[in-house]
C-alpha atoms as a PDB file:
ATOM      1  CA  UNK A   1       0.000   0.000   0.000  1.00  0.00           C
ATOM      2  CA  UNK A   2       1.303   3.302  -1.221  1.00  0.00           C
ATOM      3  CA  UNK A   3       1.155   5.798   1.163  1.00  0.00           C
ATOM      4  CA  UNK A   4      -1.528   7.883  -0.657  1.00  0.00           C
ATOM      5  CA  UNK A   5      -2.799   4.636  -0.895  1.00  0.00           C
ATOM      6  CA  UNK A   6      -2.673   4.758   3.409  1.00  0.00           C
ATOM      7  CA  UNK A   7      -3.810   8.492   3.544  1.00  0.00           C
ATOM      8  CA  UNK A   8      -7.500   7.865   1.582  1.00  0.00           C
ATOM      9  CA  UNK A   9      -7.546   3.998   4.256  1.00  0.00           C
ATOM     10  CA  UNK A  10      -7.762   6.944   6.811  1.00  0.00           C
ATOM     11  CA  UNK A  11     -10.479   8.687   4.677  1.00  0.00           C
ATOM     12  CA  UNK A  12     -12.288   5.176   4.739  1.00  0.00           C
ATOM     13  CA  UNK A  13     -11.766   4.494   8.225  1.00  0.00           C
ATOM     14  CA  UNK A  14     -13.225   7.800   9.614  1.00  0.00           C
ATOM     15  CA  UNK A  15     -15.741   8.120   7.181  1.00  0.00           C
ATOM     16  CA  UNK A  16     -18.330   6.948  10.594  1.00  0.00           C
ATOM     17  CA  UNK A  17     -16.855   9.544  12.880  1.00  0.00           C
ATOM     18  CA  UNK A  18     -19.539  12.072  13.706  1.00  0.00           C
ATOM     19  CA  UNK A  19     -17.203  14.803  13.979  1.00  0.00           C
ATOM     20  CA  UNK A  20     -15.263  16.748  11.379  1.00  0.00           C
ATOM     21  CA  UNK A  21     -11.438  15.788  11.144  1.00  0.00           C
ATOM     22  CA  UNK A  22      -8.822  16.240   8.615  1.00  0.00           C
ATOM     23  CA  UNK A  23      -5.638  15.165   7.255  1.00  0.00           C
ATOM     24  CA  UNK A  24      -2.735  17.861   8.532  1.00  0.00           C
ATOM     25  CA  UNK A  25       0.487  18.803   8.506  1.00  0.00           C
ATOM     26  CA  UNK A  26       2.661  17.968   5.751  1.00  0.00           C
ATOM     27  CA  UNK A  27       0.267  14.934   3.924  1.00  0.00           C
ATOM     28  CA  UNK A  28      -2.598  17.672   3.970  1.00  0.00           C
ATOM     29  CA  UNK A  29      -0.394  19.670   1.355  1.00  0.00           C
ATOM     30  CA  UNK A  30       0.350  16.874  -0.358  1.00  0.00           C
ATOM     31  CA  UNK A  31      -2.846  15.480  -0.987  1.00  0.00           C
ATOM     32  CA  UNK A  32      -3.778  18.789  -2.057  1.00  0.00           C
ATOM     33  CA  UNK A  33      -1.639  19.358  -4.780  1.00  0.00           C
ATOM     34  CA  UNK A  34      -1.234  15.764  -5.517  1.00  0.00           C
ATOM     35  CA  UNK A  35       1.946  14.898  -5.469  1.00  0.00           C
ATOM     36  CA  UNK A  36       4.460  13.705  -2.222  1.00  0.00           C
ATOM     37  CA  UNK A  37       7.239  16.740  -1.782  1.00  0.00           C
ATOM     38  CA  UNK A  38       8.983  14.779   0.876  1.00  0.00           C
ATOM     39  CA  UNK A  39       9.382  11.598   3.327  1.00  0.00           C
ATOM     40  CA  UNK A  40       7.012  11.839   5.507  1.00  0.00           C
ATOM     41  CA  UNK A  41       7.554  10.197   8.908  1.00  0.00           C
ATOM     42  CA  UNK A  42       3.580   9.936   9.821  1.00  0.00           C
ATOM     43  CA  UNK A  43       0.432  11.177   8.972  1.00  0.00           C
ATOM     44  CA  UNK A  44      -1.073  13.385  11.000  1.00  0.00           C
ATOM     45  CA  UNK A  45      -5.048  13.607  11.758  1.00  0.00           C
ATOM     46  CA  UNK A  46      -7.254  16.199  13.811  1.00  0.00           C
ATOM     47  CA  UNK A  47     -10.788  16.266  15.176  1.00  0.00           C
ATOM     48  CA  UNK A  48     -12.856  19.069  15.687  1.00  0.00           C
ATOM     49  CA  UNK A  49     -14.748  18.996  19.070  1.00  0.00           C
ATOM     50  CA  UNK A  50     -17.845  20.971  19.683  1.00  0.00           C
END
């Protein structure tokens, strides 16, 4: 498994959460432009509590 491959798992995995999250940090950029810019060591996720 690639690991944009990894990053949409995540997407699949907290597609039940009830709260809003997102992908941060240096994977968010990436997955917004589309292309990996650099190793990344982890991928980093945050909820929104309210």
């Amino acid at each position: 498994m690639t690991e944009f491959q990894l990053c949409h798992r995540i997407k699949e995995l907290m597609s039940g959460f009830d709260k809003p999250w997102f992908i941060a940090g240096g994977w968010a950029i990436d997955l917004h432009i589309g292309q990996k810019t650099r190793e990344h060591k982890d991928i980093e996720n945050r909820c929104i509590s309210s």
